[in-house]
C-alpha atoms as a PDB file:
ATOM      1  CA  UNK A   1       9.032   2.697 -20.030  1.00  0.00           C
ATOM      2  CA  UNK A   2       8.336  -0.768 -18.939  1.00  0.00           C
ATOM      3  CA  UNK A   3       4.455  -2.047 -19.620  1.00  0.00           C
ATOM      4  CA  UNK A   4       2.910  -4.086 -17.494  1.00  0.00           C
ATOM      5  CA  UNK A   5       2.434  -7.898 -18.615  1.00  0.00           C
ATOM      6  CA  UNK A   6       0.342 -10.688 -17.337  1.00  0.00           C
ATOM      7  CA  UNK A   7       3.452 -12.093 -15.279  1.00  0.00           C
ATOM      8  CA  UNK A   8       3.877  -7.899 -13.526  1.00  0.00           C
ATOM      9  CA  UNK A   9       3.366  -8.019  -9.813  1.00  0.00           C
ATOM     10  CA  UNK A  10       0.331  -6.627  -9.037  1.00  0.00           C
ATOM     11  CA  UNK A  11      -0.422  -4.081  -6.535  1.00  0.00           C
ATOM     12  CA  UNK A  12      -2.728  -2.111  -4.880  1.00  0.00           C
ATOM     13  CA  UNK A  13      -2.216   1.267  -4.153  1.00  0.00           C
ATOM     14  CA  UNK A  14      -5.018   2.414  -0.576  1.00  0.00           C
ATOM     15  CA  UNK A  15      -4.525   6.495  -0.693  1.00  0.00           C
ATOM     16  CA  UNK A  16      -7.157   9.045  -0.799  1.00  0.00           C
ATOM     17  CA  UNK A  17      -4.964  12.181  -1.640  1.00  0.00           C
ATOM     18  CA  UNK A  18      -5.755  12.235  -5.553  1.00  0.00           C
ATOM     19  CA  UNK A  19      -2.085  13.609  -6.121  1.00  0.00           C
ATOM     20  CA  UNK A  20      -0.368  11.048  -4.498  1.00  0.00           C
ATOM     21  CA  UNK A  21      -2.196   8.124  -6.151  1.00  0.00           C
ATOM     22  CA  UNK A  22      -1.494   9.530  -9.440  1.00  0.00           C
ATOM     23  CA  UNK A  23       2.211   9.712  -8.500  1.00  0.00           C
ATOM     24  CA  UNK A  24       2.318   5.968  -7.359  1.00  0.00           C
ATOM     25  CA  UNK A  25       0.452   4.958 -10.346  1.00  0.00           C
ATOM     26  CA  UNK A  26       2.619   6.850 -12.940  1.00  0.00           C
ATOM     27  CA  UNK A  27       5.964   5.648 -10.616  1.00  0.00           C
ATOM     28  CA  UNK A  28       4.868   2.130 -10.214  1.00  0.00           C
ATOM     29  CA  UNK A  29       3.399   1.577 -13.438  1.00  0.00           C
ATOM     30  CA  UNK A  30       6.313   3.075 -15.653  1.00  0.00           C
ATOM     31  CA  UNK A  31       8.834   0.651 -13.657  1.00  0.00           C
ATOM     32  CA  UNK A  32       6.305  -2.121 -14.755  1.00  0.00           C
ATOM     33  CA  UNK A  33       4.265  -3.145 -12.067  1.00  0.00           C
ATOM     34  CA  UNK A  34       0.655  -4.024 -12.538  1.00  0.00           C
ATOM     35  CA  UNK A  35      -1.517  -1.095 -10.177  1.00  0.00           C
ATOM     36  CA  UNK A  36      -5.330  -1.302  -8.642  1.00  0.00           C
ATOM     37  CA  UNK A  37      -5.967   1.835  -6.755  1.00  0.00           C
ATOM     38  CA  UNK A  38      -8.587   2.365  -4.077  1.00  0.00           C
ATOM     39  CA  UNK A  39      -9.291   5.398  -2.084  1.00  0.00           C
ATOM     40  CA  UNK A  40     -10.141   3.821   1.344  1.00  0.00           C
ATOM     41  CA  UNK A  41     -10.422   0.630   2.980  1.00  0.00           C
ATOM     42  CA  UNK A  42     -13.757  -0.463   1.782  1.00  0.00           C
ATOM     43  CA  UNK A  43     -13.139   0.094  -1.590  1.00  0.00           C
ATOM     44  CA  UNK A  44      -9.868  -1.971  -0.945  1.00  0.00           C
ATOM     45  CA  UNK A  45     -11.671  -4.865   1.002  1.00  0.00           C
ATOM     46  CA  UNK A  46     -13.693  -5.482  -2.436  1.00  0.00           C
ATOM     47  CA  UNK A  47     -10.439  -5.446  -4.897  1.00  0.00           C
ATOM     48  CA  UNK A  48      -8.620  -7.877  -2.330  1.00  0.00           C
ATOM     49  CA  UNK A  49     -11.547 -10.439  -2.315  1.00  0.00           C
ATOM     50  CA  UNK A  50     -11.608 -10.030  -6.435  1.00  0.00           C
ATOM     51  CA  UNK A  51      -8.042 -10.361  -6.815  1.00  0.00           C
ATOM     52  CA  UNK A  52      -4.183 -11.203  -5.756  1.00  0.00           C
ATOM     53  CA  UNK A  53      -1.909  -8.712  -4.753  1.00  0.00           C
ATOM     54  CA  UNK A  54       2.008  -9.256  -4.626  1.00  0.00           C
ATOM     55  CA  UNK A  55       1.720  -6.158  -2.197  1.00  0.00           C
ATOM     56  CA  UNK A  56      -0.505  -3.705  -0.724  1.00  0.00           C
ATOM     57  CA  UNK A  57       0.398   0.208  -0.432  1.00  0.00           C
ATOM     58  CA  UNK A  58      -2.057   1.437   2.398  1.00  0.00           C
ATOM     59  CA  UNK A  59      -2.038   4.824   3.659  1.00  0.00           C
ATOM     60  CA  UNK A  60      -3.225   4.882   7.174  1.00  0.00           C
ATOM     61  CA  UNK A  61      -5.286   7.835   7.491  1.00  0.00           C
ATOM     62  CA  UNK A  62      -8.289   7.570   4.942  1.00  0.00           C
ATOM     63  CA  UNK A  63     -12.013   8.236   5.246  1.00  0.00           C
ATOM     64  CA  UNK A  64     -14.981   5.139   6.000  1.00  0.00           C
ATOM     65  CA  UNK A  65     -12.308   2.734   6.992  1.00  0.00           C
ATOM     66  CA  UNK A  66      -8.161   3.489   7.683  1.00  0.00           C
ATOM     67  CA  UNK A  67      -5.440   1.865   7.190  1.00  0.00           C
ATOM     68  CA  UNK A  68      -5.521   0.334  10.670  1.00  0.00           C
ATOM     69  CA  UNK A  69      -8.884  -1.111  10.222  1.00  0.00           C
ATOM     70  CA  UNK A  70      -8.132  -2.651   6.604  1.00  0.00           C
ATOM     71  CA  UNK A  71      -4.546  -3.816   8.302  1.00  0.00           C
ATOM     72  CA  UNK A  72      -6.511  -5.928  11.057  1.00  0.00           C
ATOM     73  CA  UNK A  73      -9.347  -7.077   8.073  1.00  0.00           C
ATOM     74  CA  UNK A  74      -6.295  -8.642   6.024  1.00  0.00           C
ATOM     75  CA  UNK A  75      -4.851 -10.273   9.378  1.00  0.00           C
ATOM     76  CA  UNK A  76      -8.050 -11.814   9.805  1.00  0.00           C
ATOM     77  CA  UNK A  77      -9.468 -12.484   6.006  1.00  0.00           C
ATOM     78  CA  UNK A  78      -5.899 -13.087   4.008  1.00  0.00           C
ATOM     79  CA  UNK A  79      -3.052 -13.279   6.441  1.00  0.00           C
ATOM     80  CA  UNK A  80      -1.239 -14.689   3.598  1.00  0.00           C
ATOM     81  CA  UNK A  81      -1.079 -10.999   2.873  1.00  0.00           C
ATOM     82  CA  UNK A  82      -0.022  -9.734   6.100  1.00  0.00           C
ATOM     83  CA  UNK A  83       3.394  -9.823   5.031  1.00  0.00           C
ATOM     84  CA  UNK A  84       3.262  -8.188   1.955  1.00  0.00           C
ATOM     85  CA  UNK A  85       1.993  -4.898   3.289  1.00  0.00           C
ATOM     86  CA  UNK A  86       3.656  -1.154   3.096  1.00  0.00           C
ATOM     87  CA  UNK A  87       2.154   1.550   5.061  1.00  0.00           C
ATOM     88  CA  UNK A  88       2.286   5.265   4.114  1.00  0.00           C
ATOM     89  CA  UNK A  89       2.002   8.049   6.837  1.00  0.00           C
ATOM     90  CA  UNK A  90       1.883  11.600   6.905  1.00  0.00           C
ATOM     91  CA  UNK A  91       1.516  11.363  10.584  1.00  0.00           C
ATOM     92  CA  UNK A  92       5.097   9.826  12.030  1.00  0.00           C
ATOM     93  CA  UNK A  93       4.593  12.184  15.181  1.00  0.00           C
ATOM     94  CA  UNK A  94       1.698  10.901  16.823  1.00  0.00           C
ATOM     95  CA  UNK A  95       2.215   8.222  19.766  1.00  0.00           C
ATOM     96  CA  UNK A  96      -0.970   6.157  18.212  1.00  0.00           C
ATOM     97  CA  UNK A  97       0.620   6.088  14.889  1.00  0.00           C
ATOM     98  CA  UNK A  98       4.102   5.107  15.868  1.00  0.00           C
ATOM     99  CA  UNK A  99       2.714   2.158  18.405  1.00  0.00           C
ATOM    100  CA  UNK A 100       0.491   0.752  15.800  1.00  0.00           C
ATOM    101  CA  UNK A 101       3.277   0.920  12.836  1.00  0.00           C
ATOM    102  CA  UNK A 102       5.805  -0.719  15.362  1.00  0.00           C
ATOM    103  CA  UNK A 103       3.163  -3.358  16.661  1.00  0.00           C
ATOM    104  CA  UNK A 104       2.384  -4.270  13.440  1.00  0.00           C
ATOM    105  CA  UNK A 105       6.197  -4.810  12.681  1.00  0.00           C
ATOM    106  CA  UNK A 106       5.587  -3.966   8.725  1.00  0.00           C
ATOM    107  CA  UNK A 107       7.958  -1.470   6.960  1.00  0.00           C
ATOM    108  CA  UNK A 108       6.182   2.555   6.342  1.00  0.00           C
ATOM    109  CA  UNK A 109       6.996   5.259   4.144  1.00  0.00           C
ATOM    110  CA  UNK A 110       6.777   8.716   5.172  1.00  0.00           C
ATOM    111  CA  UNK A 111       4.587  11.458   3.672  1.00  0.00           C
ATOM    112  CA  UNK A 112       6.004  12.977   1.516  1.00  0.00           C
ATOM    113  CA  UNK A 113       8.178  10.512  -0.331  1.00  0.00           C
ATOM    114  CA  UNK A 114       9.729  10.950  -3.516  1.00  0.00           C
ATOM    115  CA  UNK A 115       9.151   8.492  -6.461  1.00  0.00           C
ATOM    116  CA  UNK A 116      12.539   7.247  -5.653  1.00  0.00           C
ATOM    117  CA  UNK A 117      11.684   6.119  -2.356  1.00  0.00           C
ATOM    118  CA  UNK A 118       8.510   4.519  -3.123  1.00  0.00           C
ATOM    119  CA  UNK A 119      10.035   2.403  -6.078  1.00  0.00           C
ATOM    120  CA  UNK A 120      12.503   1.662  -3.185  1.00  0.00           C
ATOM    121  CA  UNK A 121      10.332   0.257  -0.541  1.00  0.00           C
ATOM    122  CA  UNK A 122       8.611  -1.571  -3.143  1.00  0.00           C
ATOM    123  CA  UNK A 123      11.048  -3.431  -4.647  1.00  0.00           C
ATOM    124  CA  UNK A 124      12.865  -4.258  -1.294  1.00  0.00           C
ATOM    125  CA  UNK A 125       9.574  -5.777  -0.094  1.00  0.00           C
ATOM    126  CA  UNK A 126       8.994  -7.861  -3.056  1.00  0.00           C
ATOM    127  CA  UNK A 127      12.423  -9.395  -2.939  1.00  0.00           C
ATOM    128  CA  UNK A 128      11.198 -10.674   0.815  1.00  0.00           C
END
């Protein structure tokens, strides 16, 4: 098990299914990164102002604000962040979702995803 250190990348998970924030915790954690988690936008806005993320892990479908919503507030507040965001989606199907994930042009991980995948699609996009 690695530990996190001062020098871990730091990042933020944005998921309100309990489950699957305690699986990217344990995942992302044990491989040594350094994890916030927040279970919607809002709660993400605050951790973003208080602190720097090497990348951001944002569901798109959560309660008081989505992923969308907290996708456009980063463009506009910290686009030095813009490309250092991951999206998660259990909703690939819907026309809405797919145009917004391909305007958006950032990389998304389907629902469900293994811990595999997710350590994965982390690590490529902190090599970038």
């Amino acid at each position: 098990m690695k530990n996190p250190s001062a020098g871990a990348k730091r990042v933020l998970v944005v998921e309100d299914e309990p489950s699957i924030t305690e699986v990217c915790l344990r995942t992302l954690n044990r491989e040594g990164f350094a994890v916030d988690t927040a279970a919607n936008g809002v709660e993400a806005e605050d951790k973003i102002q208080g602190k720097d993320y090497d990348l951001v892990l944002i569901d798109i479908k959560t309660p008081e604000m989505n992923g969308k919503d907290l996708y456009h507030y980063i463009t506009e507040k910290h686009p030095s962040l813009v490309n250092r965001v991951v999206f998660t989606t259990g909703d690939t199907m819907s026309g809405d979702t797919q145009s917004f994930l391909r305007q958006s042009g950032r990389p998304f991980l389907p629902k469900p995803f293994t811990p595999d995948e997710l350590i994965k699609i982390v690590t490529e996009n902190l090599r970038h």
